[in-house]
Structure formats: structure tokens, C-alpha cells
C-alpha atoms as a PDB file:
ATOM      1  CA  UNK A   1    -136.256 -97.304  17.032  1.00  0.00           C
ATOM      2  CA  UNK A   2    -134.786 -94.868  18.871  1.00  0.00           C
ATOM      3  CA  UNK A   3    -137.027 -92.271  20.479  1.00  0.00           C
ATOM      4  CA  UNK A   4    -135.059 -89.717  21.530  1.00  0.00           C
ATOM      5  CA  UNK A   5    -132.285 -88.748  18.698  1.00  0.00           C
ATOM      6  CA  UNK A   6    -131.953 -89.214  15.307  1.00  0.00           C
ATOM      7  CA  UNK A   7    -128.346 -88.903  13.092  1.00  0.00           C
ATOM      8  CA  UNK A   8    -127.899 -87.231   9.824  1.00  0.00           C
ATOM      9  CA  UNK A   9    -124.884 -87.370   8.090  1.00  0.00           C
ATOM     10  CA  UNK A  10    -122.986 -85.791   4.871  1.00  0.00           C
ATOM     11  CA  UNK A  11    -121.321 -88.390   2.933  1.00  0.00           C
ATOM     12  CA  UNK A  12    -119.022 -88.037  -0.904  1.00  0.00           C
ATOM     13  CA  UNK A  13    -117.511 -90.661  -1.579  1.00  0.00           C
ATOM     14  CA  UNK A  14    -116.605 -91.891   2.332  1.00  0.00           C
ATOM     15  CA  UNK A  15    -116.452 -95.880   1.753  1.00  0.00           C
ATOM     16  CA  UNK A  16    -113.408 -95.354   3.269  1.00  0.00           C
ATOM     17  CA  UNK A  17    -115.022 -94.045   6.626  1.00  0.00           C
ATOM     18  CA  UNK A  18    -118.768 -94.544   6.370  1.00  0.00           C
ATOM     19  CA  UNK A  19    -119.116 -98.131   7.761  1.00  0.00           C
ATOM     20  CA  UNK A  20    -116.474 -96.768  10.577  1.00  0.00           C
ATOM     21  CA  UNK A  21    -118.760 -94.309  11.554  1.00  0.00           C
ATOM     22  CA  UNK A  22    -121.885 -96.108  10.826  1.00  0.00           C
ATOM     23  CA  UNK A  23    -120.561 -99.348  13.287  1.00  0.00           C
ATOM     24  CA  UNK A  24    -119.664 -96.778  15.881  1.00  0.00           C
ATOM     25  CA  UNK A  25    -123.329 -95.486  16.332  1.00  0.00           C
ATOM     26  CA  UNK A  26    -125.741 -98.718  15.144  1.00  0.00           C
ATOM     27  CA  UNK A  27    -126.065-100.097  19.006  1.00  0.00           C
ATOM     28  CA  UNK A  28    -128.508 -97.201  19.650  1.00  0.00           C
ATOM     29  CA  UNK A  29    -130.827 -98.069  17.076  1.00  0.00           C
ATOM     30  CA  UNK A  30    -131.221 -94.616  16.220  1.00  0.00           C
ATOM     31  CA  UNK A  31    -132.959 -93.409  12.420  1.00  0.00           C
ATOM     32  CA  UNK A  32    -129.982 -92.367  10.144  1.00  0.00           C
ATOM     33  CA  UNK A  33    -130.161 -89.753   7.235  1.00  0.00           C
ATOM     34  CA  UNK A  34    -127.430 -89.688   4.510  1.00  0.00           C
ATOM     35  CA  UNK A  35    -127.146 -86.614   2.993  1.00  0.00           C
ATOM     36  CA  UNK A  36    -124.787 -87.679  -0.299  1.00  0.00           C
ATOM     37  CA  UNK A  37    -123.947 -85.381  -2.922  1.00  0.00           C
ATOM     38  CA  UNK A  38    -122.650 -87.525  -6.069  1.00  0.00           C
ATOM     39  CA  UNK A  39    -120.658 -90.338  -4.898  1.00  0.00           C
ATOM     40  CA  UNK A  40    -119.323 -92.861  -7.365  1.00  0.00           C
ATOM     41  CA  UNK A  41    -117.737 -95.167  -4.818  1.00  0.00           C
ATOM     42  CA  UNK A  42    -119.822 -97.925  -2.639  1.00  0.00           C
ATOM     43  CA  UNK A  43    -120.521 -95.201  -0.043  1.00  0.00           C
ATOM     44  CA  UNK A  44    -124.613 -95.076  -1.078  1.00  0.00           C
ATOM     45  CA  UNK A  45    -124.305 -99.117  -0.608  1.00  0.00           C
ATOM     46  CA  UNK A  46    -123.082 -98.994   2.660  1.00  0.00           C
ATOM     47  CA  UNK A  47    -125.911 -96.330   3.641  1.00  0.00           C
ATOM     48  CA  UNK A  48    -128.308 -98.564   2.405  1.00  0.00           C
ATOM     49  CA  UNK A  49    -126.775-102.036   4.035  1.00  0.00           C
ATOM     50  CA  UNK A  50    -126.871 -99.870   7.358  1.00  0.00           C
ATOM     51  CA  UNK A  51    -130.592 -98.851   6.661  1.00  0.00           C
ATOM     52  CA  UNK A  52    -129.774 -95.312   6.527  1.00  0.00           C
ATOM     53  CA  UNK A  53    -132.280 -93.241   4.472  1.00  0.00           C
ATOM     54  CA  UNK A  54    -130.647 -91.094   2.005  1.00  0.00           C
ATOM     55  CA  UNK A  55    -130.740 -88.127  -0.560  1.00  0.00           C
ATOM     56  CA  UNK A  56    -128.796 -86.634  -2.878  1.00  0.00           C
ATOM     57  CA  UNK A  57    -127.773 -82.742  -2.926  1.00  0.00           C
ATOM     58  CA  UNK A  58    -125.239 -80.995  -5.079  1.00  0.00           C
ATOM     59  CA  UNK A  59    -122.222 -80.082  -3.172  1.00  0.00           C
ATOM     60  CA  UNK A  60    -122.043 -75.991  -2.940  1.00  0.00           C
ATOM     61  CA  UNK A  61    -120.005 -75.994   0.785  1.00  0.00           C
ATOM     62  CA  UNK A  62    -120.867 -77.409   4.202  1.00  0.00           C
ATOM     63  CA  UNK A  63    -122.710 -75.089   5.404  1.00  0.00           C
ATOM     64  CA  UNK A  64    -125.566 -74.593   2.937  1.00  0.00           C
ATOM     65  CA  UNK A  65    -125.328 -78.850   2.500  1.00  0.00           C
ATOM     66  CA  UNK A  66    -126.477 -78.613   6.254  1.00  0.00           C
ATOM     67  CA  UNK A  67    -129.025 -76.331   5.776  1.00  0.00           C
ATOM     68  CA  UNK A  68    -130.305 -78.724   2.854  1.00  0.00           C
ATOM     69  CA  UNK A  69    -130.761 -81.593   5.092  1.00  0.00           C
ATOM     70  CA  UNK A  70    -132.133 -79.774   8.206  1.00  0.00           C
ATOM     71  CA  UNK A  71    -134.458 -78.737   5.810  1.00  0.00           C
ATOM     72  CA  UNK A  72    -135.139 -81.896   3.661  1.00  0.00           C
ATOM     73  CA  UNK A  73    -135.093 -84.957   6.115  1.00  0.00           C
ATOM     74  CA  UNK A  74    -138.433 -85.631   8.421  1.00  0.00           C
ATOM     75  CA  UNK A  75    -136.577 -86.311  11.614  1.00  0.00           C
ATOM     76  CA  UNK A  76    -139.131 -86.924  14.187  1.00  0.00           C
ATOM     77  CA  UNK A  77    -137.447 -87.231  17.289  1.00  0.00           C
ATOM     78  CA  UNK A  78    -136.965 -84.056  19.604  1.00  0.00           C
ATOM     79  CA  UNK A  79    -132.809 -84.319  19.262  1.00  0.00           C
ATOM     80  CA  UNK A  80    -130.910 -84.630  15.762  1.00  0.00           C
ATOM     81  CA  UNK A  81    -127.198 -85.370  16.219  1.00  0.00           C
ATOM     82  CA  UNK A  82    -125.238 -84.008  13.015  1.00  0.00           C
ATOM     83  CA  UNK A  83    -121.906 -86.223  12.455  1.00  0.00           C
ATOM     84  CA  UNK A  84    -119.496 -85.760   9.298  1.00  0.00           C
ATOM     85  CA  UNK A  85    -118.719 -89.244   7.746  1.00  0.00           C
ATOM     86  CA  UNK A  86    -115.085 -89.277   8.963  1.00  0.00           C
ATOM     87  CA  UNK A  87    -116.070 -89.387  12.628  1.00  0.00           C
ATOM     88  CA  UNK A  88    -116.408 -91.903  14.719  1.00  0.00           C
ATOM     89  CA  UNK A  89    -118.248 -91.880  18.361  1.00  0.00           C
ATOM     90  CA  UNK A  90    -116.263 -93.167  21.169  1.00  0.00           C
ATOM     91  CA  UNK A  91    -117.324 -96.301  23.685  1.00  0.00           C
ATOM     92  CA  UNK A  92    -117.649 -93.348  26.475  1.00  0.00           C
ATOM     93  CA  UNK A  93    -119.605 -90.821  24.306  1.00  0.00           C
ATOM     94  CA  UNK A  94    -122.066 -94.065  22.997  1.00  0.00           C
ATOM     95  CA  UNK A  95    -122.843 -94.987  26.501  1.00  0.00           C
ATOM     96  CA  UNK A  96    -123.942 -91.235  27.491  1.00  0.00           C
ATOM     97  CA  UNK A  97    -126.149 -91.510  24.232  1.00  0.00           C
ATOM     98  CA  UNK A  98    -127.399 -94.623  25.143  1.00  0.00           C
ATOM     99  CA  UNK A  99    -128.480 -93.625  28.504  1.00  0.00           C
ATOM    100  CA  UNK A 100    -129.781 -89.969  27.016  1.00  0.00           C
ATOM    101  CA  UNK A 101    -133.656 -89.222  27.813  1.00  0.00           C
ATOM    102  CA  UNK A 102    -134.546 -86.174  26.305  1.00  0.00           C
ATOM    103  CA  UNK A 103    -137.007 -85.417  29.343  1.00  0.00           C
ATOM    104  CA  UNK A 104    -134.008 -84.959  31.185  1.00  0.00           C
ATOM    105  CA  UNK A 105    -132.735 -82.143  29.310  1.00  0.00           C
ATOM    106  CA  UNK A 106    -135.798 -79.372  29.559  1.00  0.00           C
ATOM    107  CA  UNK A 107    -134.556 -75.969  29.066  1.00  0.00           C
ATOM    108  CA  UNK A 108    -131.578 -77.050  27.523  1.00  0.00           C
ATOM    109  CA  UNK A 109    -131.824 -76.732  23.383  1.00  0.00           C
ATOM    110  CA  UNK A 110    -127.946 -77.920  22.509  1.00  0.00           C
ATOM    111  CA  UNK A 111    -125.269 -80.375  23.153  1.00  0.00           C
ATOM    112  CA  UNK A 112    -121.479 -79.918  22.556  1.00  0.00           C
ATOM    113  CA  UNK A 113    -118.905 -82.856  22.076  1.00  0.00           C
ATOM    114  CA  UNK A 114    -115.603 -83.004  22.830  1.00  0.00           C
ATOM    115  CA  UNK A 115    -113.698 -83.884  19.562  1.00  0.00           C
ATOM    116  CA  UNK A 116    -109.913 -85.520  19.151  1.00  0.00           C
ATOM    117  CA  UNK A 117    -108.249 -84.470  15.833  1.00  0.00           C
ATOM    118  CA  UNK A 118    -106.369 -87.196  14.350  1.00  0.00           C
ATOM    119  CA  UNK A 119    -103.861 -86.671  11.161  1.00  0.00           C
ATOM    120  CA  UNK A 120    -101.720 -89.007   9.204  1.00  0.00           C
ATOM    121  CA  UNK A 121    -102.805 -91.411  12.350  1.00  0.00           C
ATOM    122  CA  UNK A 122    -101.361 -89.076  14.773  1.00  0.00           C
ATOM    123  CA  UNK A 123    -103.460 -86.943  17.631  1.00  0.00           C
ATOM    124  CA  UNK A 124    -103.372 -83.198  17.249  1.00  0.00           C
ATOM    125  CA  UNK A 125    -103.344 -83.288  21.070  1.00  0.00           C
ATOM    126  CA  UNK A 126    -101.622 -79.599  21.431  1.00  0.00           C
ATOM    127  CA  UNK A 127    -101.338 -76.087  19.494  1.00  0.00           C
ATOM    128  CA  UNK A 128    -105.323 -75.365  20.395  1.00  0.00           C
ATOM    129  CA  UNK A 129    -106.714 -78.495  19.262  1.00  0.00           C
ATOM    130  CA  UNK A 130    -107.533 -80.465  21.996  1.00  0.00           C
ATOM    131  CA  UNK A 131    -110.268 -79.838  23.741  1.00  0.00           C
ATOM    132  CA  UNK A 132    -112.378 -78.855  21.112  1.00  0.00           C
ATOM    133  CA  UNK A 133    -115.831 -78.402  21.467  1.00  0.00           C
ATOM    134  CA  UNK A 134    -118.456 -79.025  18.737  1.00  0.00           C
ATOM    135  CA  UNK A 135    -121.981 -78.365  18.855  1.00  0.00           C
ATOM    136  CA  UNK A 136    -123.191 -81.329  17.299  1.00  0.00           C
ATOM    137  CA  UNK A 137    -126.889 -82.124  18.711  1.00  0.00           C
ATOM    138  CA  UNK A 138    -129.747 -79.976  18.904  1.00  0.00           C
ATOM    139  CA  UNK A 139    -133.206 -80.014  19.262  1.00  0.00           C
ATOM    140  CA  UNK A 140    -135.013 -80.656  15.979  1.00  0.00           C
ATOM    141  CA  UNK A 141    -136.109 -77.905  14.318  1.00  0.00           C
ATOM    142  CA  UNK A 142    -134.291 -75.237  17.130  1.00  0.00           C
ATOM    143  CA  UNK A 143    -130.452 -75.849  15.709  1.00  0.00           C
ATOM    144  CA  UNK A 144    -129.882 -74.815  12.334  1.00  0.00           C
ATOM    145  CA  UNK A 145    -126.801 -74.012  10.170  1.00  0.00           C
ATOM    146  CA  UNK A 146    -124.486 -70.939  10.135  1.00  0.00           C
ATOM    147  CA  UNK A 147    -125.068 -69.703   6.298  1.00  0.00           C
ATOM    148  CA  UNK A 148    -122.537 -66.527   7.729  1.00  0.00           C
ATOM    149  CA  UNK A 149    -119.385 -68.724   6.419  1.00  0.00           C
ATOM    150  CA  UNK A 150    -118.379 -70.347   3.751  1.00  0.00           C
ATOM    151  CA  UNK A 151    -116.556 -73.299   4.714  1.00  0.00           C
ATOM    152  CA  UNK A 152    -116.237 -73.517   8.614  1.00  0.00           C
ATOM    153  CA  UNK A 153    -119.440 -74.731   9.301  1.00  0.00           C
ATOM    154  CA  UNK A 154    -120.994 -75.354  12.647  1.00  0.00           C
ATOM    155  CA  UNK A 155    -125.015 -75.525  14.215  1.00  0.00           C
ATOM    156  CA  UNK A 156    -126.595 -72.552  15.859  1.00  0.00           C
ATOM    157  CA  UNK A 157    -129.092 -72.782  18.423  1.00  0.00           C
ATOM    158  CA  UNK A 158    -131.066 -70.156  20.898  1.00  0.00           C
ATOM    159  CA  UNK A 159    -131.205 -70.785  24.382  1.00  0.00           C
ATOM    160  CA  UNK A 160    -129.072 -72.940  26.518  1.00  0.00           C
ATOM    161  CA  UNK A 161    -126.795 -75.309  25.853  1.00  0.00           C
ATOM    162  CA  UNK A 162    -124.658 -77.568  27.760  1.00  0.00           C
ATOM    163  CA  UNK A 163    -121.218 -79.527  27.114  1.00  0.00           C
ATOM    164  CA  UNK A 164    -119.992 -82.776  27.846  1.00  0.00           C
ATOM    165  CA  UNK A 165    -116.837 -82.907  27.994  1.00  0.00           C
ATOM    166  CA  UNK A 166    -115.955 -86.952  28.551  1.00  0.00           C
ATOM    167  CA  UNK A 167    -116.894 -89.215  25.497  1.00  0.00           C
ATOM    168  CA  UNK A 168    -115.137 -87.877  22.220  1.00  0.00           C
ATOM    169  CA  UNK A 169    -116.063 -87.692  18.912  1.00  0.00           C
ATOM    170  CA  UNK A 170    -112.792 -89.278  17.167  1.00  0.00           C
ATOM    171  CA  UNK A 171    -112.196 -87.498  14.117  1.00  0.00           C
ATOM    172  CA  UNK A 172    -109.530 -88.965  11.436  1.00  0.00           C
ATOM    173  CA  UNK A 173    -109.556 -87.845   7.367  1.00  0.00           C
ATOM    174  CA  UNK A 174    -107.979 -90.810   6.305  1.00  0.00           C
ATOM    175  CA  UNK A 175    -107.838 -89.697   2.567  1.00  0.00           C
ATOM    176  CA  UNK A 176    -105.284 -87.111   3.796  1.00  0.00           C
ATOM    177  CA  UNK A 177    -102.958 -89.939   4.050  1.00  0.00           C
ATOM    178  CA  UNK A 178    -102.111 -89.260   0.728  1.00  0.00           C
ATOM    179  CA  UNK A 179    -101.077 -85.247   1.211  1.00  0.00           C
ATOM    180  CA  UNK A 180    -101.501 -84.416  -2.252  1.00  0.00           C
ATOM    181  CA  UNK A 181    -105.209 -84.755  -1.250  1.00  0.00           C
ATOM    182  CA  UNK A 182    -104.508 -82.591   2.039  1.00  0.00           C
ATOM    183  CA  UNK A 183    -103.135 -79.667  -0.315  1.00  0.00           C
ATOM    184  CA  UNK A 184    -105.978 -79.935  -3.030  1.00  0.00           C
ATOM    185  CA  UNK A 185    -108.801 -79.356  -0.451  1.00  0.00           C
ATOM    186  CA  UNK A 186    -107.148 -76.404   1.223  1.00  0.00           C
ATOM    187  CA  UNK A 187    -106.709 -74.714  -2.343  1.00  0.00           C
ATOM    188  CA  UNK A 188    -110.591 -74.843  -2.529  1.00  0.00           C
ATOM    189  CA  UNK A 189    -110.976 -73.801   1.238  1.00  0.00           C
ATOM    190  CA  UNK A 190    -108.923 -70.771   0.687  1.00  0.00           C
ATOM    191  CA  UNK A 191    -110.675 -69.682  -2.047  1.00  0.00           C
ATOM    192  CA  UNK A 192    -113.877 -70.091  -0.331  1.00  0.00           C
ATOM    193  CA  UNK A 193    -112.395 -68.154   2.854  1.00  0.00           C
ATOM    194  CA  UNK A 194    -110.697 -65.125   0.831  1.00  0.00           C
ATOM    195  CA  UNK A 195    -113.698 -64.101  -0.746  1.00  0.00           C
ATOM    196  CA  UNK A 196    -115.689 -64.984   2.587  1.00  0.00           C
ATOM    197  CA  UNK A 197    -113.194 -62.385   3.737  1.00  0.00           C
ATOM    198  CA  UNK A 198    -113.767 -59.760   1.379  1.00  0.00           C
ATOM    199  CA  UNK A 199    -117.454 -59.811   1.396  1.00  0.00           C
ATOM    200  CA  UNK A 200    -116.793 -59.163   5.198  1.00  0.00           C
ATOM    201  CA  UNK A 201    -114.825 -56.139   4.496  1.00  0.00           C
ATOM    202  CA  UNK A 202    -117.552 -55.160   2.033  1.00  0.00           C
ATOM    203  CA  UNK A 203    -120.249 -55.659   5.353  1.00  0.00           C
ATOM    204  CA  UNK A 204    -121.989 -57.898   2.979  1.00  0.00           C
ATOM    205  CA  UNK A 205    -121.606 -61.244   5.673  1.00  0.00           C
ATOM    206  CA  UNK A 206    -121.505 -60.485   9.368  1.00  0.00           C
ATOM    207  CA  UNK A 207    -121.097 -63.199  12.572  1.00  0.00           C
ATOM    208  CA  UNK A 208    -124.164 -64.718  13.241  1.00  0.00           C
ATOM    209  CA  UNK A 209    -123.080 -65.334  16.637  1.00  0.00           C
ATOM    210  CA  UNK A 210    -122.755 -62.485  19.339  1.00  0.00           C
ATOM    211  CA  UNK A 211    -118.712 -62.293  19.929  1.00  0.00           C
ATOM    212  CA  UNK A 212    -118.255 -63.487  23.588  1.00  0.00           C
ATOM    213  CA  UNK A 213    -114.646 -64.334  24.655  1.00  0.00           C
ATOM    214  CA  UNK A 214    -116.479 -65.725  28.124  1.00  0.00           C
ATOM    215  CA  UNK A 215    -119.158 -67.318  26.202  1.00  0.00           C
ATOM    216  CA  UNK A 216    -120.438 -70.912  24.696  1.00  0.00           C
ATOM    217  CA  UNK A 217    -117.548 -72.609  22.428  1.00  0.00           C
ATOM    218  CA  UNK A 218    -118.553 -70.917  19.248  1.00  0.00           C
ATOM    219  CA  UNK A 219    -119.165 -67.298  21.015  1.00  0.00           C
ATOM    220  CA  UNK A 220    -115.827 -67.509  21.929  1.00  0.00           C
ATOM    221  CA  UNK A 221    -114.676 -68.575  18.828  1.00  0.00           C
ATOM    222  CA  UNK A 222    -116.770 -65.608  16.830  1.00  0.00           C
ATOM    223  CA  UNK A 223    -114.458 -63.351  19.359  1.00  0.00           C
ATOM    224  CA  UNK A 224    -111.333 -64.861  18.643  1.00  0.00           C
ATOM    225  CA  UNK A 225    -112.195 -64.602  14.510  1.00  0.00           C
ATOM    226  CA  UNK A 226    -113.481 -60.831  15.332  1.00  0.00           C
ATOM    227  CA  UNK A 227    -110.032 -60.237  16.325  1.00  0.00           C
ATOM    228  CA  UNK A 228    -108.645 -62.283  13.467  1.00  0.00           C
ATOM    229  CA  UNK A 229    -110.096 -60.339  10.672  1.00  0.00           C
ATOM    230  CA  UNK A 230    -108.498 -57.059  12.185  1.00  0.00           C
ATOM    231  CA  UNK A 231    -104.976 -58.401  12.038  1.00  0.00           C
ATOM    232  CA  UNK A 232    -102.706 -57.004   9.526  1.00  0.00           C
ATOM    233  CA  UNK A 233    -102.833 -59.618   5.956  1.00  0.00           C
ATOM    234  CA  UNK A 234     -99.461 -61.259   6.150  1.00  0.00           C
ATOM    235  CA  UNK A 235     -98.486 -60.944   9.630  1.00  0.00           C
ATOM    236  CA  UNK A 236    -101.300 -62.642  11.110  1.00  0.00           C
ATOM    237  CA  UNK A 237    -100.292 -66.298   9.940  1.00  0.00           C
ATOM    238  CA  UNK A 238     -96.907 -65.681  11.976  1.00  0.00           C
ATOM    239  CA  UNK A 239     -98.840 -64.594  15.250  1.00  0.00           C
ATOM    240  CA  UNK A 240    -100.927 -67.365  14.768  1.00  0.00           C
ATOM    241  CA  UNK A 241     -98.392 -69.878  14.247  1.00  0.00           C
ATOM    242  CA  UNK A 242     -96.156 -68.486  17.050  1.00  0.00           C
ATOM    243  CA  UNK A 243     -99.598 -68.346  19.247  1.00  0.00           C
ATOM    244  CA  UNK A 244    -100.101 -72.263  18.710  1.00  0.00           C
ATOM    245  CA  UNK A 245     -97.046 -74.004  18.490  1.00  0.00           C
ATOM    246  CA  UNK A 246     -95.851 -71.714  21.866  1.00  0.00           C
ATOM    247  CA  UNK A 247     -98.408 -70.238  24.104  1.00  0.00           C
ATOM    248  CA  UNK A 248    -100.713 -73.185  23.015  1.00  0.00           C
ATOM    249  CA  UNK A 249     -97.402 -76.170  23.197  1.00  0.00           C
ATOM    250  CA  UNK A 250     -97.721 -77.520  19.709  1.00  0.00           C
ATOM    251  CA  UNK A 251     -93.938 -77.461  19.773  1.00  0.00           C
ATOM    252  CA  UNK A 252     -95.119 -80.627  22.363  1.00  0.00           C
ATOM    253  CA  UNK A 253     -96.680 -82.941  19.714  1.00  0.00           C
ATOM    254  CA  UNK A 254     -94.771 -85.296  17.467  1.00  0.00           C
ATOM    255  CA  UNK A 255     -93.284 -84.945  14.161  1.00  0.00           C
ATOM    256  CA  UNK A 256     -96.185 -85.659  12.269  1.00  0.00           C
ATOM    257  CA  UNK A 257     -98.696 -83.451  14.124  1.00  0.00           C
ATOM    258  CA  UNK A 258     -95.994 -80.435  14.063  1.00  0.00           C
ATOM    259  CA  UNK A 259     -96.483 -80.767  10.630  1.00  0.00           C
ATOM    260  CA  UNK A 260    -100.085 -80.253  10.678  1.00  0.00           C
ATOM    261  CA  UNK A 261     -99.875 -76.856  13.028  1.00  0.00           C
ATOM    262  CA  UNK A 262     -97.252 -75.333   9.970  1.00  0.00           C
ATOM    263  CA  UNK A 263     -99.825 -76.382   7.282  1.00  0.00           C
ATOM    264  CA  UNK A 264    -102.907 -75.765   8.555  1.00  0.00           C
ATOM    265  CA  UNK A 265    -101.489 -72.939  11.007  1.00  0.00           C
ATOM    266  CA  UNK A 266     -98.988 -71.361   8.686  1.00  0.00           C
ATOM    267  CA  UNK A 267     -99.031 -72.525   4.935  1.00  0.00           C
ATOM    268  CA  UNK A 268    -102.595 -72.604   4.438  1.00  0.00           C
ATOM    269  CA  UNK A 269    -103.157 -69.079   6.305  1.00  0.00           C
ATOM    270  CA  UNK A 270    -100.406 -67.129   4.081  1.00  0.00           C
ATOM    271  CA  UNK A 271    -102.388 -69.271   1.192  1.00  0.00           C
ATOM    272  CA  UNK A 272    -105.475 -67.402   2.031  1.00  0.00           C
ATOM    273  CA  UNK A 273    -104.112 -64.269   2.853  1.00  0.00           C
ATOM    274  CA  UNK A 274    -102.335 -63.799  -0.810  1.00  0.00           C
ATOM    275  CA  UNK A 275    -105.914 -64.739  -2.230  1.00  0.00           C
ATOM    276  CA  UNK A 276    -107.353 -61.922   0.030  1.00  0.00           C
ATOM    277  CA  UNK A 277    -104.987 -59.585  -1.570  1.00  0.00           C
ATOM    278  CA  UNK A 278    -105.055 -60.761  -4.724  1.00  0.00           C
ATOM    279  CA  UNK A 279    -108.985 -59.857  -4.701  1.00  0.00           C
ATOM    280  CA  UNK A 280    -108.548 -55.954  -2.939  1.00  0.00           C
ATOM    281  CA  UNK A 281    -106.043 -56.051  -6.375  1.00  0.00           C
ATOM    282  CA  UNK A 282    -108.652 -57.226  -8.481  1.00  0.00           C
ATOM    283  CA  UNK A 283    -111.304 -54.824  -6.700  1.00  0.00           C
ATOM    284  CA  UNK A 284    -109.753 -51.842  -5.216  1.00  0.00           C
ATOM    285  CA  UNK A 285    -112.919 -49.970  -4.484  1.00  0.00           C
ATOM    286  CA  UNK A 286    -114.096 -52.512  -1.786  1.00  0.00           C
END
């Protein structure tokens, strides 16, 4: 077994991309957790065929699922690599992992990936998407989960952390082939973002992460939603659209990934926004 690094994953109902994942990482005979929360498809026979260890959770959002499994699984290696079942690691990335010692990395406490972004089988290779850098292995029992947001969940560690930017994480939803799914997950992310937003506005969340547009990845990224959050409700899904599909070349991607930038860049941010103000309606005193 694998010394060094262990996985965990959160699965519901993923037969569709579990054994895809699953056959991307099982050369590096590493100890895989399966953090499941109520499938009723084959997905908790594939975890088991593959020798993963698993429990079961109820599903609140991703990043309290995390915390759940950082928290419940004995992972006794020194690095735990979280992966989301509809990844997949790349030849390049698997041969850096394979060759990974954790006595080579003293002083350093996290790893970022480079992700693709793949929808409807195309790459979202412009409009800010590509590269992307995830923080997606940490030292065991240093990394933890972001509670700060509702749904856009990443790891948080202290310390130093380093990126490696060839070898990919390949990440493709294939149950958004069918965009009727698409639509019904982004109606429960907005709700879970609007009143993210309004407990923000009410000081009751803050950023976990010091704001730092020269920073790490997600310091950055903590600036660039600092900023967000101060835009004017309404207008900001324009800028933001404008800002991707021009400054960042989405107008440069295909048909299908063009799509994508006006959904998730447009459509799904005026979504949120008209939650937002349907809440200050709702509660005027916040």
C-alpha cells in the first residue's frame, strides 16, 4: 500500500464516473475512502469492487461533506489527496504521484493541480477557466475544509504550498449531458449562494482566507470575490460576462463551451442575484 498519500472521495450516485476515476488512480496502490451520501445506483458496488473503504453521510453541501470525512476517515499517510467522483487524473499528473516521496516535500503543507473543465464533451479552454488551480492534497490533518461557503468548496491549509502546473486533473459532469440536469443543480446552488450572500451582508460569514490578489490560487480568488460582493446586484453578471467572454477570450471557444460562459457566467449569476433581492425583500432590516 501506498505510503505516502491516501484518496478520499465524495460519491451520489456516480456509476456513471466512479470506475473512470477509480481506473485513473488504482496503479498507485494508494488507500481509497468513499464518502457516499445515499446512492441508489451501483456506485457503493463499484467502491467496494475497487476496495475503497466507505461511509455514508447525509448530503447538507460540499463543504461541510468534506469536513465530515476529514474528520471521519483514519487516513494514515502524511498526504490525503481529495478528488470529486467526476474527475479523472491524467497519465502526466499519475506519473508525478507515482514518483511523489513525501520526504521531499518538508516545509511544504499543500499541493495545487491544474484542472481542465470539460462540458457537454467540450473543453472550457478560455473565459478564465483554464488554468485553474485546485488545492487538492494536503498534509493529513493540516488541510481542512472552508465551512465560510456554502457551495464553492475548496481545502485550506497554513503554511506553504506549492503548484504543479503539468499533469491535469480532467474534470467532465457527464450527467449534464442531459441540461435539464445542468439547470436543476444551479437552482439549488443559487439558493445556497443568495443566502450565503446575505448572511455576508449581515457579517454573519466572513472569508476564511486573507484576500491577496498576488497571493496562492484561492487568496487571489478570496480578492477577486471581495470585489464581487461590492458590485452593484444586477449589473455585476454583465461585467462578469463581458470580463470573460472578452478580456478573458471566451468569445475563442466553440459553440458548445460559449454556451457554458452565458449559463454559468450570465444566466446563473442574474439567477442568484434576483434570489439575493428577493431575500433584502423578504428581510429589509438586514
Amino acid at each position: 500500500m501506498n505510503p505516502d498519500f491516501s484518496f478520499i472521495v465524495l460519491t451520489f450516485n456516480e456509476e456513471i464516473h466512479l470506475s473512470r476515476l477509480l481506473d485513473s488512480i488504482k496503479g498507485l496502490n494508494a488507500k481509497i475512502f468513499i464518502l457516499d451520501s445515499g446512492s441508489t445506483d451501483n456506485t457503493l458496488k463499484i467502491a467496494k469492487d475497487y476496495g475503497a473503504e466507505v461511509k455514508s453521510n447525509p448530503f447538507i453541501n460540499h463543504p461541510k461533506q468534506w469536513d465530515f470525512a476529514l474528520n471521519n476517515f483514519e487516513v494514515k499517510t502524511p498526504w490525503t489527496i481529495g478528488l470529486d467522483a467526476d474527475q479523472i487524473v491524467t497519465s502526466e499528473l499519475f506519473d508525478r504521484l507515482k514518483n511523489f516521496k513525501a520526504h521531499d516535500f518538508e516545509g511544504i503543507n499543500g499541493i495545487y493541480f491544474n484542472r481542465k473543465n470539460f462540458f457537454q464533451g467540450s473543453w472550457i479552454r478560455y473565459g478564465g477557466y483554464y488554468p485553474i488551480y485546485l488545492l487538492k492534497m494536503f498534509r493529513t490533518g493540516i488541510g481542512y475544509s472552508d465551512l465560510n461557503e456554502n457551495m464553492d468548496h475548496r481545502f485550506i491549509v497554513p503554511g506553504k504550498t506549492t503548484i504543479w502546473k503539468n499533469g491535469h486533473i480532467l474534470e467532465e459532469n457527464l450527467k449534464e449531458n442531459d441540461i435539464d440536469f445542468w439547470f436543476k443543480k444551479h437552482e439549488k446552488y443559487s439558493d445556497l449562494i443568495a443566502h450565503e450572500e446575505i448572511e455576508r451582508m449581515q457579517n454573519i460569514r466572513v472569508q476564511a482566507l486573507r484576500p491577496n490578489l498576488f497571493g496562492n490560487p484561492d487568496e487571489k480568488k478570496a480578492w477577486l470575490k471581495r470585489l464581487w460582493w461590492k458590485l452593484p446586484l444586477g449589473l455585476r453578471p454583465y461585467l462578469y460576462y463581458g470580463y470573460r467572454m472578452i478580456f478573458k477570450l471566451g468569445i475563442f471557444d466553440n459553440k458548445t463551451a460559449r454556451k457554458f460562459h452565458y449559463l454559468q457566467g450570465l444566466w446563473f449569476r442574474k439567477l442568484v442575484d434576483k434570489k439575493i433581492n428577493a431575500l433584502k425583500q423578504r428581510s429589509p432590516k438586514h
